[in-house]
PDB file of N, CA and C in Angstrom:
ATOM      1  N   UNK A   1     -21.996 -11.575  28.411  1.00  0.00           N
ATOM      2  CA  UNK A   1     -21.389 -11.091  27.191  1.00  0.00           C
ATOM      3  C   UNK A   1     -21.800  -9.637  26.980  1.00  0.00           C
ATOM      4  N   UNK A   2     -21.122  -9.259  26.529  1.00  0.00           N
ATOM      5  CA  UNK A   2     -21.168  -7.253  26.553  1.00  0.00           C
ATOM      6  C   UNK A   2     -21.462  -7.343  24.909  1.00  0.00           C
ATOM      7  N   UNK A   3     -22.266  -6.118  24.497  1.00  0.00           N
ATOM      8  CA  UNK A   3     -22.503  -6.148  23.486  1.00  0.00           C
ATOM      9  C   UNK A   3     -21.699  -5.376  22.315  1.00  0.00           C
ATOM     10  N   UNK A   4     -21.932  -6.284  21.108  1.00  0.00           N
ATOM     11  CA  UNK A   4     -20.762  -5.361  20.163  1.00  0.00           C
ATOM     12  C   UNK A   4     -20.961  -5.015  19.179  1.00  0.00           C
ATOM     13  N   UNK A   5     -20.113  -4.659  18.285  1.00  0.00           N
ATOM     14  CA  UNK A   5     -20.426  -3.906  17.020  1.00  0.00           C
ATOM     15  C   UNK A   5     -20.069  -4.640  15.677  1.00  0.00           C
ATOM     16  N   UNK A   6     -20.541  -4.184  14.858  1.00  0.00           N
ATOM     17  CA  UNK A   6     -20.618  -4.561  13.435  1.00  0.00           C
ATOM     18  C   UNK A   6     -20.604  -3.790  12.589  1.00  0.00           C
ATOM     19  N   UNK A   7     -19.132  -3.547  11.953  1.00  0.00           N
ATOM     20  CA  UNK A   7     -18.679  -2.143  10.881  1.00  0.00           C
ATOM     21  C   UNK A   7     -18.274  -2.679   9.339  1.00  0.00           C
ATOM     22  N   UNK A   8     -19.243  -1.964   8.921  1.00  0.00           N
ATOM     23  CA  UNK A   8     -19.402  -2.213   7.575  1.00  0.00           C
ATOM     24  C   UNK A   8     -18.624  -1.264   6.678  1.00  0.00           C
ATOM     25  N   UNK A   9     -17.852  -1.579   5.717  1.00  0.00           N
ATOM     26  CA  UNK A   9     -17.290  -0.754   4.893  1.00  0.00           C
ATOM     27  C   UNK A   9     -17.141  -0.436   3.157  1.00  0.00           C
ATOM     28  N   UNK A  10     -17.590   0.220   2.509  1.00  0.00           N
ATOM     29  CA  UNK A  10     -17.368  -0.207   1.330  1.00  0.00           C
ATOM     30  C   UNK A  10     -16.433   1.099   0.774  1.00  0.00           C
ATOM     31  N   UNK A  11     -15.432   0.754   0.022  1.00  0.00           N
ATOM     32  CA  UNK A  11     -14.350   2.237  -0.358  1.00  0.00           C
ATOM     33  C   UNK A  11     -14.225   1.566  -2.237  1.00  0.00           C
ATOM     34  N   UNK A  12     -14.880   3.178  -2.344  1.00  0.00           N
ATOM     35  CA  UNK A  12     -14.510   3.091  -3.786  1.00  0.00           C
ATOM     36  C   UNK A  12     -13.382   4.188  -4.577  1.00  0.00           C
ATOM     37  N   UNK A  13     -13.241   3.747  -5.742  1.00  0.00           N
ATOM     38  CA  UNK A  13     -12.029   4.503  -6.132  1.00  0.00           C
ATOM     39  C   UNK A  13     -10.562   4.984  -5.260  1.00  0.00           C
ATOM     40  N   UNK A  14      -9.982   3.572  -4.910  1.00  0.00           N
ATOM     41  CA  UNK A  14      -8.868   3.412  -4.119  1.00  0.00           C
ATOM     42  C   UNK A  14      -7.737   3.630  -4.942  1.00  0.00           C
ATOM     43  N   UNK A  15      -6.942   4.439  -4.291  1.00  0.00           N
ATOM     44  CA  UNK A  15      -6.009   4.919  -4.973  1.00  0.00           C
ATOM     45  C   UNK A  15      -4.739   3.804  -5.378  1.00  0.00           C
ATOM     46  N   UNK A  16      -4.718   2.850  -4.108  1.00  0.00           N
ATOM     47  CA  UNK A  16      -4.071   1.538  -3.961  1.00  0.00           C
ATOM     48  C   UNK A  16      -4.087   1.061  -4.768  1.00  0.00           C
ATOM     49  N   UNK A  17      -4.133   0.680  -6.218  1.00  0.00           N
ATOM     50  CA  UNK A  17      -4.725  -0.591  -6.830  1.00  0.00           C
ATOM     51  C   UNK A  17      -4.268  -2.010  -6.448  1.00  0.00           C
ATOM     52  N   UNK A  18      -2.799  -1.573  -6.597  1.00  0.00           N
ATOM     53  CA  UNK A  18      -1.458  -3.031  -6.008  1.00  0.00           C
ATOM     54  C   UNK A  18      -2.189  -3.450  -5.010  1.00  0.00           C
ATOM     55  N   UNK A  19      -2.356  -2.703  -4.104  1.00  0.00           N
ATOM     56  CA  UNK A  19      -2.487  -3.601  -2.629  1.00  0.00           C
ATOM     57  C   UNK A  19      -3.997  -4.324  -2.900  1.00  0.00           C
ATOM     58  N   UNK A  20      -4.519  -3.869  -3.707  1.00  0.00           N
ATOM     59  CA  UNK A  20      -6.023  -4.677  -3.703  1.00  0.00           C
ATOM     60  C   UNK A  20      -5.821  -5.738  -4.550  1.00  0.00           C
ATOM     61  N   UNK A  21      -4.674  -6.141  -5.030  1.00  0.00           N
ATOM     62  CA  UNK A  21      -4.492  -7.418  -6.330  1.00  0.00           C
ATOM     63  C   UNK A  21      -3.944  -8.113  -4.994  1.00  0.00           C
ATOM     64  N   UNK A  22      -2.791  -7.733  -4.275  1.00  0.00           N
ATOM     65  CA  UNK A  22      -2.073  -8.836  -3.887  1.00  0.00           C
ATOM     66  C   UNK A  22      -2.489  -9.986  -2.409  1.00  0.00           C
ATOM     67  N   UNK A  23      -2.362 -10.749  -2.758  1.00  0.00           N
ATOM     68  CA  UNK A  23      -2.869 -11.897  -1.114  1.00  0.00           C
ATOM     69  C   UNK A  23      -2.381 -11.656  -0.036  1.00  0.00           C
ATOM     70  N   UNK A  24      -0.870 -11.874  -0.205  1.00  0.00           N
ATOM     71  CA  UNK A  24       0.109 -11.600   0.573  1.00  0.00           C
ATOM     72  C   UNK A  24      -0.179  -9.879   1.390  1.00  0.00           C
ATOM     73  N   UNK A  25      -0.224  -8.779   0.417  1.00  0.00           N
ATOM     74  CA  UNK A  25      -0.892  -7.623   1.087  1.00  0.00           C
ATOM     75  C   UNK A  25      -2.237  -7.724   2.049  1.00  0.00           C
ATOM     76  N   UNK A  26      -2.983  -8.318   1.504  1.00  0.00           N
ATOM     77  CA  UNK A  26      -4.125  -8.412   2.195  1.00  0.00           C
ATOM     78  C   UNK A  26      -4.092  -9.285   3.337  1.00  0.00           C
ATOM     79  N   UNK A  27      -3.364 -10.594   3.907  1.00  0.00           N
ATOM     80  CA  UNK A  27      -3.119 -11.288   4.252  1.00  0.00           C
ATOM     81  C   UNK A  27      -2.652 -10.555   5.812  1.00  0.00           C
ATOM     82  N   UNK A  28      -1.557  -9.529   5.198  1.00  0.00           N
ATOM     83  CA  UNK A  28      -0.848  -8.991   6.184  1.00  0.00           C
ATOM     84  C   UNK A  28      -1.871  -7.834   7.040  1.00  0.00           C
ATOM     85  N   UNK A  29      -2.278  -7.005   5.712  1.00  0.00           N
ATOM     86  CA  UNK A  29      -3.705  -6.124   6.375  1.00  0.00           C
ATOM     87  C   UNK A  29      -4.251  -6.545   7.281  1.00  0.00           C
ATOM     88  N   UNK A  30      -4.875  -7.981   7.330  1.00  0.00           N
ATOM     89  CA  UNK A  30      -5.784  -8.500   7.701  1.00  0.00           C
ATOM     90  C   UNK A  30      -5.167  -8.910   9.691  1.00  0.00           C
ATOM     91  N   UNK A  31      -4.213  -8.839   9.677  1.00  0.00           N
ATOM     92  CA  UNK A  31      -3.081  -9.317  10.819  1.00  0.00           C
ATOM     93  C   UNK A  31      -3.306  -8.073  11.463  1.00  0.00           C
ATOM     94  N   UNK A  32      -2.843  -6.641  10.544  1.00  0.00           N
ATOM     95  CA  UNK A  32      -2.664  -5.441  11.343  1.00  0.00           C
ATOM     96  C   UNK A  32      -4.412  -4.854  11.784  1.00  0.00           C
ATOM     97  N   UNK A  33      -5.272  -5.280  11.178  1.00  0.00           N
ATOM     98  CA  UNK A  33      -6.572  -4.862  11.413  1.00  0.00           C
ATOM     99  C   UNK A  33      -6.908  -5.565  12.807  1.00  0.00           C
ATOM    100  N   UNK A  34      -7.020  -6.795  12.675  1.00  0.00           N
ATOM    101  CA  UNK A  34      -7.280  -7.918  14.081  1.00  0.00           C
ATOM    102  C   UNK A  34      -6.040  -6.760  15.241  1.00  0.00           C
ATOM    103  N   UNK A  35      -4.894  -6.494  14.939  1.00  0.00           N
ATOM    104  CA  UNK A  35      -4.275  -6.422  16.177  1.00  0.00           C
ATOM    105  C   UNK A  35      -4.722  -4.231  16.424  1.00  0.00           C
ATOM    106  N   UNK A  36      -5.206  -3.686  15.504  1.00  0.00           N
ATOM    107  CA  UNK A  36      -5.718  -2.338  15.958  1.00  0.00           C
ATOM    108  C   UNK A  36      -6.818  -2.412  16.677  1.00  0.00           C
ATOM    109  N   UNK A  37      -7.516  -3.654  16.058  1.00  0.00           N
ATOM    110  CA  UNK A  37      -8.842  -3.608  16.883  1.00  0.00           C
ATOM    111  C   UNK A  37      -8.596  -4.082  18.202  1.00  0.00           C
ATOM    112  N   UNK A  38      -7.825  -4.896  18.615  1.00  0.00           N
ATOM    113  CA  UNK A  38      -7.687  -5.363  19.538  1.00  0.00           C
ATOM    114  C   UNK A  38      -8.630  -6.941  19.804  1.00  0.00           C
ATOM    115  N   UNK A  39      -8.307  -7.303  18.914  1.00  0.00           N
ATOM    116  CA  UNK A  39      -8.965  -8.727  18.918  1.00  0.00           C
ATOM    117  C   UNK A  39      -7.492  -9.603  19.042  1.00  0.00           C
ATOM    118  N   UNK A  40      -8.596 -11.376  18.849  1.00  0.00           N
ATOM    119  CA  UNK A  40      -7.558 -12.431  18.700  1.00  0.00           C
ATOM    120  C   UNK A  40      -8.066 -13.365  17.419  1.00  0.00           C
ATOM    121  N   UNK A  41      -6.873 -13.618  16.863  1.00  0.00           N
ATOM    122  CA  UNK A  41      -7.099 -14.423  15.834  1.00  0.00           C
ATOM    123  C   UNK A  41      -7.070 -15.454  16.372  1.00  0.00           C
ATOM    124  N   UNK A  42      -8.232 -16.951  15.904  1.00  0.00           N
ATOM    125  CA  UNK A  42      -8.078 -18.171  16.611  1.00  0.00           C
ATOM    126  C   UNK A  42      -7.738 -18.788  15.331  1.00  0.00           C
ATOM    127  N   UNK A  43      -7.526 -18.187  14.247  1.00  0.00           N
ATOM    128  CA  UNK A  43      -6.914 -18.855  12.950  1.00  0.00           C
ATOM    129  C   UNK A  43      -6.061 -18.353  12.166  1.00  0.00           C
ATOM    130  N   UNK A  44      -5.197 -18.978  11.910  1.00  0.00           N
ATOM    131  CA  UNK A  44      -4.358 -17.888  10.391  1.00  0.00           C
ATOM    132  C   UNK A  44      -5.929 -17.387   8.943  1.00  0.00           C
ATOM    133  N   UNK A  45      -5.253 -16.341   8.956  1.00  0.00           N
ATOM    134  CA  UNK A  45      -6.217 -15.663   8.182  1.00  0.00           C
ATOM    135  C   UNK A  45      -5.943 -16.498   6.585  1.00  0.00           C
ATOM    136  N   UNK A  46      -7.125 -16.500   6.150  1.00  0.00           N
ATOM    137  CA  UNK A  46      -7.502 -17.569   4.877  1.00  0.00           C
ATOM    138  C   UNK A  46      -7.391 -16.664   3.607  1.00  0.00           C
ATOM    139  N   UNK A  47      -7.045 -16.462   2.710  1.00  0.00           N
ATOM    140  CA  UNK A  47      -6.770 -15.513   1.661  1.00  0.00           C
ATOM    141  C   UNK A  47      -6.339 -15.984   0.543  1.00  0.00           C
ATOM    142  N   UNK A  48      -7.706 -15.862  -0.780  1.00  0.00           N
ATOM    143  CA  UNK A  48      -7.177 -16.078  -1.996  1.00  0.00           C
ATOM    144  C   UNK A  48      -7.240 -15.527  -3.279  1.00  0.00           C
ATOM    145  N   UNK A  49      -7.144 -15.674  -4.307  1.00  0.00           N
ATOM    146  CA  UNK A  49      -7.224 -14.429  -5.685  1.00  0.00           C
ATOM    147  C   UNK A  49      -8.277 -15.495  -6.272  1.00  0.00           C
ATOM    148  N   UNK A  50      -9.251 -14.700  -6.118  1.00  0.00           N
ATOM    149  CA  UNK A  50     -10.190 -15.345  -7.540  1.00  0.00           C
ATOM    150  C   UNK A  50     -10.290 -14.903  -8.580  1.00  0.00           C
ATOM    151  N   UNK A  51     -10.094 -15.783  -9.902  1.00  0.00           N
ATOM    152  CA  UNK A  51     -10.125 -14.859 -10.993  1.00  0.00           C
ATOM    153  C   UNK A  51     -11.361 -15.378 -11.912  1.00  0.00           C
ATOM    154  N   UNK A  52     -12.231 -14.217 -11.769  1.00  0.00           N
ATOM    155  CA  UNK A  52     -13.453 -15.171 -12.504  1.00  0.00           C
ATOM    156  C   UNK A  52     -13.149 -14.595 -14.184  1.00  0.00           C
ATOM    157  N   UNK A  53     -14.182 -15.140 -14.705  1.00  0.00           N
ATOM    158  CA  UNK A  53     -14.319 -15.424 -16.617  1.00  0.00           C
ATOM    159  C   UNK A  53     -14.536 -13.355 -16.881  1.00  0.00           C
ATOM    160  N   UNK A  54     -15.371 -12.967 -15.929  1.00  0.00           N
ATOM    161  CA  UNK A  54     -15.364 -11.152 -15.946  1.00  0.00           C
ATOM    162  C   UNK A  54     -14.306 -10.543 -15.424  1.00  0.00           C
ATOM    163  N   UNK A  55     -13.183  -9.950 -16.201  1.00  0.00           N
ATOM    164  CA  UNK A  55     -12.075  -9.763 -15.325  1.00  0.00           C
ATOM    165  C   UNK A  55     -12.244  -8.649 -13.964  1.00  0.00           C
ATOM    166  N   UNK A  56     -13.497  -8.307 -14.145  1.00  0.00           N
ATOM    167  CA  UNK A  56     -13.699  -6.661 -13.135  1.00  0.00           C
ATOM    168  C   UNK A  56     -13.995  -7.583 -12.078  1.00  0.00           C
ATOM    169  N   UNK A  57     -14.517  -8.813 -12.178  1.00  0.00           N
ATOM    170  CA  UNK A  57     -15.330  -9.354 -10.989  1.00  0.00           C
ATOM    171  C   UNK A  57     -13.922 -10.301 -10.107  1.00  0.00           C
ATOM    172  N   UNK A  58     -12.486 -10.176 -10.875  1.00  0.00           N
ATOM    173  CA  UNK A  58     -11.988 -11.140 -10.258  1.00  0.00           C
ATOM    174  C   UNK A  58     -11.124 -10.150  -9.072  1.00  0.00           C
ATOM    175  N   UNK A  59     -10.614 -10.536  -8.101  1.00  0.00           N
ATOM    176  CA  UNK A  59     -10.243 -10.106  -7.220  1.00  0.00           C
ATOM    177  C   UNK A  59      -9.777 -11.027  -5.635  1.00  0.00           C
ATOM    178  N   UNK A  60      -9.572 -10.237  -4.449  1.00  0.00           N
ATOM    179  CA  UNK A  60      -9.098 -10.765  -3.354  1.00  0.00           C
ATOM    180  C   UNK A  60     -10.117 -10.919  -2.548  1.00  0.00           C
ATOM    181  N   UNK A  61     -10.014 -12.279  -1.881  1.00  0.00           N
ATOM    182  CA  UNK A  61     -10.872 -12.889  -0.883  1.00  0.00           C
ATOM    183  C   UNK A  61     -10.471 -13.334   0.612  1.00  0.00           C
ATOM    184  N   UNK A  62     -10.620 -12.528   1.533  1.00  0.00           N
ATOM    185  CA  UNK A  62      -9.330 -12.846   2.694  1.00  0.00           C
ATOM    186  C   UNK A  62     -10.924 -12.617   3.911  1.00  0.00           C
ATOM    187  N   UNK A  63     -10.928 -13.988   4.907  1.00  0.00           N
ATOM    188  CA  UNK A  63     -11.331 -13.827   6.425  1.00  0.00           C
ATOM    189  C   UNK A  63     -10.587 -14.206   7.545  1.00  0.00           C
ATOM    190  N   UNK A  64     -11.168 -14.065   8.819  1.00  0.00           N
ATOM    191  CA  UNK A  64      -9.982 -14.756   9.758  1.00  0.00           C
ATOM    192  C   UNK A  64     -11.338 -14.954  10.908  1.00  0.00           C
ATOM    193  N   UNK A  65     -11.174 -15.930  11.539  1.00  0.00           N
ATOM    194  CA  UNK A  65     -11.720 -15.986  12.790  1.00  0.00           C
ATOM    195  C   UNK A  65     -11.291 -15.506  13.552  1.00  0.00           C
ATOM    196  N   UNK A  66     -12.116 -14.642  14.488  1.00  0.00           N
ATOM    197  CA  UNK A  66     -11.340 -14.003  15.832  1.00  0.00           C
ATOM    198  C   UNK A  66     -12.173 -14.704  17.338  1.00  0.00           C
ATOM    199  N   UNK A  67     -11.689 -14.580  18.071  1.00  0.00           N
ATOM    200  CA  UNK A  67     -12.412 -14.894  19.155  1.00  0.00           C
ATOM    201  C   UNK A  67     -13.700 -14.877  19.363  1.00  0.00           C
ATOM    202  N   UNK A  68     -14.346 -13.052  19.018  1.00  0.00           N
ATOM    203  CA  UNK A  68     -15.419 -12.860  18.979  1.00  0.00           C
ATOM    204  C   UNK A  68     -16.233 -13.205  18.078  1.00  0.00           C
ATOM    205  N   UNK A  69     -15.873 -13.097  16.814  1.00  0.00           N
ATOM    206  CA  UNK A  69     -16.320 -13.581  15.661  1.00  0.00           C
ATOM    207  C   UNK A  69     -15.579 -13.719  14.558  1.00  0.00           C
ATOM    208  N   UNK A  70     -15.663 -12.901  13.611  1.00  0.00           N
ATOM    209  CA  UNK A  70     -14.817 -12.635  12.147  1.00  0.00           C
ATOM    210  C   UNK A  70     -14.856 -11.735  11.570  1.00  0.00           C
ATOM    211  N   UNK A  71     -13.413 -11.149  10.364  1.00  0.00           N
ATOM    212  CA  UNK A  71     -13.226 -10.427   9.735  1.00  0.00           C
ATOM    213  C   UNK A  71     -13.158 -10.814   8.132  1.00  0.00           C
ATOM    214  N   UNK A  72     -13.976 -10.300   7.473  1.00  0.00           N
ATOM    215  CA  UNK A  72     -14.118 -10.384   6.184  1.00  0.00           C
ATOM    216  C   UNK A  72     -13.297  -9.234   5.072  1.00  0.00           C
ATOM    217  N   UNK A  73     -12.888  -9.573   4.256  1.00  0.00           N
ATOM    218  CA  UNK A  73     -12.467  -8.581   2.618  1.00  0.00           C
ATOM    219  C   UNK A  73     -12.362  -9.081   1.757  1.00  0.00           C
ATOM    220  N   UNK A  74     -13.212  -8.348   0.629  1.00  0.00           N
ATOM    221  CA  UNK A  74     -13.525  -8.600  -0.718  1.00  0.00           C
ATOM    222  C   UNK A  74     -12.508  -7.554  -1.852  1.00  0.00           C
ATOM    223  N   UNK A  75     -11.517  -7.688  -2.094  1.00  0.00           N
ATOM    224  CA  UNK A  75     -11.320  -6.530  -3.145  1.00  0.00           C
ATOM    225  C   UNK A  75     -11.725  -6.838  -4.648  1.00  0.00           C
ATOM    226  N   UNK A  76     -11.785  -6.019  -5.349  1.00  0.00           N
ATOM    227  CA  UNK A  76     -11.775  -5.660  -6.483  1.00  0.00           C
ATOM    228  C   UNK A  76     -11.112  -4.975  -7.646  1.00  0.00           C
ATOM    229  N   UNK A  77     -10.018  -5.387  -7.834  1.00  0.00           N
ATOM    230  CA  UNK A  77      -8.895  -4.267  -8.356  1.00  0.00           C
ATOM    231  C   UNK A  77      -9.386  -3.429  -9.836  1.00  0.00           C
ATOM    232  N   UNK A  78     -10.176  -4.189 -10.263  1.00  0.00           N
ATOM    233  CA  UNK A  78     -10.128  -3.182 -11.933  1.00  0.00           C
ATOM    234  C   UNK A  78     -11.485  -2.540 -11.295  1.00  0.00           C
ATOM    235  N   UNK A  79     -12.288  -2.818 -10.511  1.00  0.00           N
ATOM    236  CA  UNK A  79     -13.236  -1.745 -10.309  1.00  0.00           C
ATOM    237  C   UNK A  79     -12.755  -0.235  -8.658  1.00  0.00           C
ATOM    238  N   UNK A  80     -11.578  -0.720  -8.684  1.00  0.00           N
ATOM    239  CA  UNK A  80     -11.276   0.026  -7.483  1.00  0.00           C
ATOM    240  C   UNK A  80     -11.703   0.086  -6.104  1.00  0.00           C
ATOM    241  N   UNK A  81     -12.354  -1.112  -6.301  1.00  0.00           N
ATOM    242  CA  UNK A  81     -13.045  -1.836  -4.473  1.00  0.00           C
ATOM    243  C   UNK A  81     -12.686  -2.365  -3.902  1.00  0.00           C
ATOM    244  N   UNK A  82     -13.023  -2.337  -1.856  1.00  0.00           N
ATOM    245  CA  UNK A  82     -12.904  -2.508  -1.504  1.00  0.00           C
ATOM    246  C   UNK A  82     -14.213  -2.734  -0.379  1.00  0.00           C
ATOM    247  N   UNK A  83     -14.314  -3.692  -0.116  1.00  0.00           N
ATOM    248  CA  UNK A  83     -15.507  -4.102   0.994  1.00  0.00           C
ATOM    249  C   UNK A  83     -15.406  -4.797   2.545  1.00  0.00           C
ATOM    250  N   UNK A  84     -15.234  -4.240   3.161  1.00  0.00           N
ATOM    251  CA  UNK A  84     -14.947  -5.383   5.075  1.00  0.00           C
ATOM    252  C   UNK A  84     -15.943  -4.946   5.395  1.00  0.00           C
ATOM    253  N   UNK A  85     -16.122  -5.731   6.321  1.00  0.00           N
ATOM    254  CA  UNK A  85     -16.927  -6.744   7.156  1.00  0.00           C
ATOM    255  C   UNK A  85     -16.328  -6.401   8.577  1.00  0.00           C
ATOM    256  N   UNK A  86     -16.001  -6.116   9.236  1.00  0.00           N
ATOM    257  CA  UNK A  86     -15.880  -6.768  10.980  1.00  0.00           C
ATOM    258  C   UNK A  86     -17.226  -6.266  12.300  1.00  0.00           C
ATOM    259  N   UNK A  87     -16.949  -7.970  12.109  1.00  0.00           N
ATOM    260  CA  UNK A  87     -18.455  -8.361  13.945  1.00  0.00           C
ATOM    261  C   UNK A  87     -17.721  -8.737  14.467  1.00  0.00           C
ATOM    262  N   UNK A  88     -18.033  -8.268  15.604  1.00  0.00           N
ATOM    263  CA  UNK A  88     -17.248  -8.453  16.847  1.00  0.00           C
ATOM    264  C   UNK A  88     -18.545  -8.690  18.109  1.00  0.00           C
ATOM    265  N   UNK A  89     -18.591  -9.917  18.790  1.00  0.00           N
ATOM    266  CA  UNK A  89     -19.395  -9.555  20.562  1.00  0.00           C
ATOM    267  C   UNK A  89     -19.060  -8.856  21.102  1.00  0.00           C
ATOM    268  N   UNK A  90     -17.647  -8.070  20.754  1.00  0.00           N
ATOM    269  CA  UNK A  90     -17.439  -7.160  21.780  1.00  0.00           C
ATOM    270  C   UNK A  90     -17.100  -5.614  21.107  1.00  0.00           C
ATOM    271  N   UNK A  91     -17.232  -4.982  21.658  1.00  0.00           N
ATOM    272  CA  UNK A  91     -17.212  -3.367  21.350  1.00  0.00           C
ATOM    273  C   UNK A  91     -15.683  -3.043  20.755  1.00  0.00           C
ATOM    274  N   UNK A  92     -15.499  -2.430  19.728  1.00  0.00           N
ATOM    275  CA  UNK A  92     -13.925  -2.102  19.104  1.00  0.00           C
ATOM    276  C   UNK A  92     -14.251  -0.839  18.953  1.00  0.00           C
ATOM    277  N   UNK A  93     -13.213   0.307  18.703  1.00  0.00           N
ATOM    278  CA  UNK A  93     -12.493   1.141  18.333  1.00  0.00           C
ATOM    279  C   UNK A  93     -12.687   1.333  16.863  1.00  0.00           C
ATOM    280  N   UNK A  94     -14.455   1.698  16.549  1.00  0.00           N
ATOM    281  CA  UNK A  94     -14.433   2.001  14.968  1.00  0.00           C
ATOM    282  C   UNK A  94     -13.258   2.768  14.426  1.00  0.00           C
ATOM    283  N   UNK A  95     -13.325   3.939  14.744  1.00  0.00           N
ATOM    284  CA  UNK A  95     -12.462   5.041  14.392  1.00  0.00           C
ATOM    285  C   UNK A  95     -11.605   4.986  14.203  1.00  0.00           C
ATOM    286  N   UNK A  96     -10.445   3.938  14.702  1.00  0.00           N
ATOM    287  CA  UNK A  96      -9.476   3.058  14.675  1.00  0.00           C
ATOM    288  C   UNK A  96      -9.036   2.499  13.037  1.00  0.00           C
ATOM    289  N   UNK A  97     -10.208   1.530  13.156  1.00  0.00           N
ATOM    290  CA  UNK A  97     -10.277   0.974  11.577  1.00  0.00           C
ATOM    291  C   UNK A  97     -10.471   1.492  10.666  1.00  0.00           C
ATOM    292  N   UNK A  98     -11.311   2.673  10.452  1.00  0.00           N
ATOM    293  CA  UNK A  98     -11.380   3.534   8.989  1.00  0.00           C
ATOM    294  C   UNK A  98     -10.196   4.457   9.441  1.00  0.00           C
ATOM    295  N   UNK A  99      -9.895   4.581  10.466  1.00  0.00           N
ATOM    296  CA  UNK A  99      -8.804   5.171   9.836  1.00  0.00           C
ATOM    297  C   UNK A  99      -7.607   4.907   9.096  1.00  0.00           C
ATOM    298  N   UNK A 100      -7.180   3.485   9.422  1.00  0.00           N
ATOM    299  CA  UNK A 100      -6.426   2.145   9.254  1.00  0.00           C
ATOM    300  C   UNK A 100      -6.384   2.277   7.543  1.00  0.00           C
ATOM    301  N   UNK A 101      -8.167   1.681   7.025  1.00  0.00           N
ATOM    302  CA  UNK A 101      -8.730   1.580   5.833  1.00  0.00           C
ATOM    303  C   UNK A 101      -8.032   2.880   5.130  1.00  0.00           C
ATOM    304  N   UNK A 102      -8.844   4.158   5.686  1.00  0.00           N
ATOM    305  CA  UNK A 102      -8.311   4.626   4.685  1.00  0.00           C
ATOM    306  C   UNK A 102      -6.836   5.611   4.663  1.00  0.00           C
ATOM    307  N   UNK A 103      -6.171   5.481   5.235  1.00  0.00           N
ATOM    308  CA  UNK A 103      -4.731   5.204   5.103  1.00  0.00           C
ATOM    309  C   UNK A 103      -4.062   4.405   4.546  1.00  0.00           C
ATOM    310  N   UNK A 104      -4.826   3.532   4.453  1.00  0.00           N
ATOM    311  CA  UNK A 104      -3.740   1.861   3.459  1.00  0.00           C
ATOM    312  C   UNK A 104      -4.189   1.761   2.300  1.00  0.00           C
ATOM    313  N   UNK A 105      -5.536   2.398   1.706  1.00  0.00           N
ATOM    314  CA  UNK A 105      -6.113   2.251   0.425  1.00  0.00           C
ATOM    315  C   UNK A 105      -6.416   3.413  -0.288  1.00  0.00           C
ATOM    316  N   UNK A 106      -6.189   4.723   0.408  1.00  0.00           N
ATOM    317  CA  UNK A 106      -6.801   5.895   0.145  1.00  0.00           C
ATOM    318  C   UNK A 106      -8.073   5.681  -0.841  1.00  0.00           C
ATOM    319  N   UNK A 107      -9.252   5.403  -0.276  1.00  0.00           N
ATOM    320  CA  UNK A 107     -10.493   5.745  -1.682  1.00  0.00           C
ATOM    321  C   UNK A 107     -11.056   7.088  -1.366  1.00  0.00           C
ATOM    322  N   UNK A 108     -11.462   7.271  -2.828  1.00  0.00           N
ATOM    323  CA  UNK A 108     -12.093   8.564  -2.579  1.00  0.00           C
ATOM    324  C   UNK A 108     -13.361   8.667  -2.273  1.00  0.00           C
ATOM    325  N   UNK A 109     -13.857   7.240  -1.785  1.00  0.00           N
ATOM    326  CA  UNK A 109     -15.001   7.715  -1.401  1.00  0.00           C
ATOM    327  C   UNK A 109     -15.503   6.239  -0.245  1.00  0.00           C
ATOM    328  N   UNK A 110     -15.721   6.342   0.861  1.00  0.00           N
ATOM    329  CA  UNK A 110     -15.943   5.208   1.878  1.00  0.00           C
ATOM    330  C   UNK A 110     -17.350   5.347   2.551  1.00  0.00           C
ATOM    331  N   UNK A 111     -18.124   3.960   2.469  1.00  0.00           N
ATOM    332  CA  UNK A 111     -19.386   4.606   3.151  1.00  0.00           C
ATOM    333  C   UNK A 111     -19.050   3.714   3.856  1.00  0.00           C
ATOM    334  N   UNK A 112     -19.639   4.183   5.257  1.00  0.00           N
ATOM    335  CA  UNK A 112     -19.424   3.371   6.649  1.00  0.00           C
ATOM    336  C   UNK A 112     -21.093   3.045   7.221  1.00  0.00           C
ATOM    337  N   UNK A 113     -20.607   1.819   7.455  1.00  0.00           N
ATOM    338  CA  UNK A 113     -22.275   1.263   8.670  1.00  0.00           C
ATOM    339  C   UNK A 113     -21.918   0.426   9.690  1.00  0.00           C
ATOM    340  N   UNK A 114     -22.286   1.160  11.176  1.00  0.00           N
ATOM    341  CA  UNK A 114     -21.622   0.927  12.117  1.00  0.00           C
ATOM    342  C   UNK A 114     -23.029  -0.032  12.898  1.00  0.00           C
ATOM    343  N   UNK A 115     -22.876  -0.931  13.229  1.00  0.00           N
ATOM    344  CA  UNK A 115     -24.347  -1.698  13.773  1.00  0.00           C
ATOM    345  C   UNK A 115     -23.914  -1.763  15.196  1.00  0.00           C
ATOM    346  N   UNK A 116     -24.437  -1.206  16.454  1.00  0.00           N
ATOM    347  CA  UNK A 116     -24.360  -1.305  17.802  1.00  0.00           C
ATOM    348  C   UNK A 116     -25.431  -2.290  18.197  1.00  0.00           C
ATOM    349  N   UNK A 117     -24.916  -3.728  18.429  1.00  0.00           N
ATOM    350  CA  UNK A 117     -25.552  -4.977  18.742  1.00  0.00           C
ATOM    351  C   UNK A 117     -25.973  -4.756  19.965  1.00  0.00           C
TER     352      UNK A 117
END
């Protein structure tokens, strides 16, 4: 097994708000992310709206299994967040994905943590 990476993302103040409310958006994100990276989904990606009793805290919940491992997203629409997750065993094309990210969400502000396993 070749070793891989683990890219962490958190983007705040997204210009997107829509796309961070909707499932169906994220759902689809979540399809085009697996296929930039060049992974395989071994599941339809799982995606739902939680709406908790704090309305800032309610938001979108979407993962998918991939071959190597999994892809995670958390949004947050009234606080303007956005949070992924992707581990992979095998080595991806960071640069790829934030660029992806922030093209589809524009935030004004993204901190990245890239873990070389």
């Amino acid at each position: 097994m070749k070793d891989g990476n683990h890219l962490i993302l958190d983007l705040k103040n997204c210009e997107k708000i829509e796309k961070l409310s909707s499932k169906k958006f994220v759902e689809n994100f979540i399809f085009e992310l697996v296929k930039i990276a060049e992974m395989k989904a071994i599941i339809k990606p799982k995606v739902l709206y939680y709406e908790h009793e704090e309305k800032e805290e309610s938001g979108v919940t979407g993962f998918v299994i991939i071959a190597d491992s999994h892809v995670s997203i958390h949004t947050y629409p009234f606080k303007e967040s956005l949070y992924l997750d992707l581990f992979s065993c095998k080595k991806f094309n960071s640069r790829k994905i934030v660029n992806l990210v922030q093209k589809t969400f524009e935030p004004k502000k993204l901190t990245k943590k890239l873990i070389k396993r």
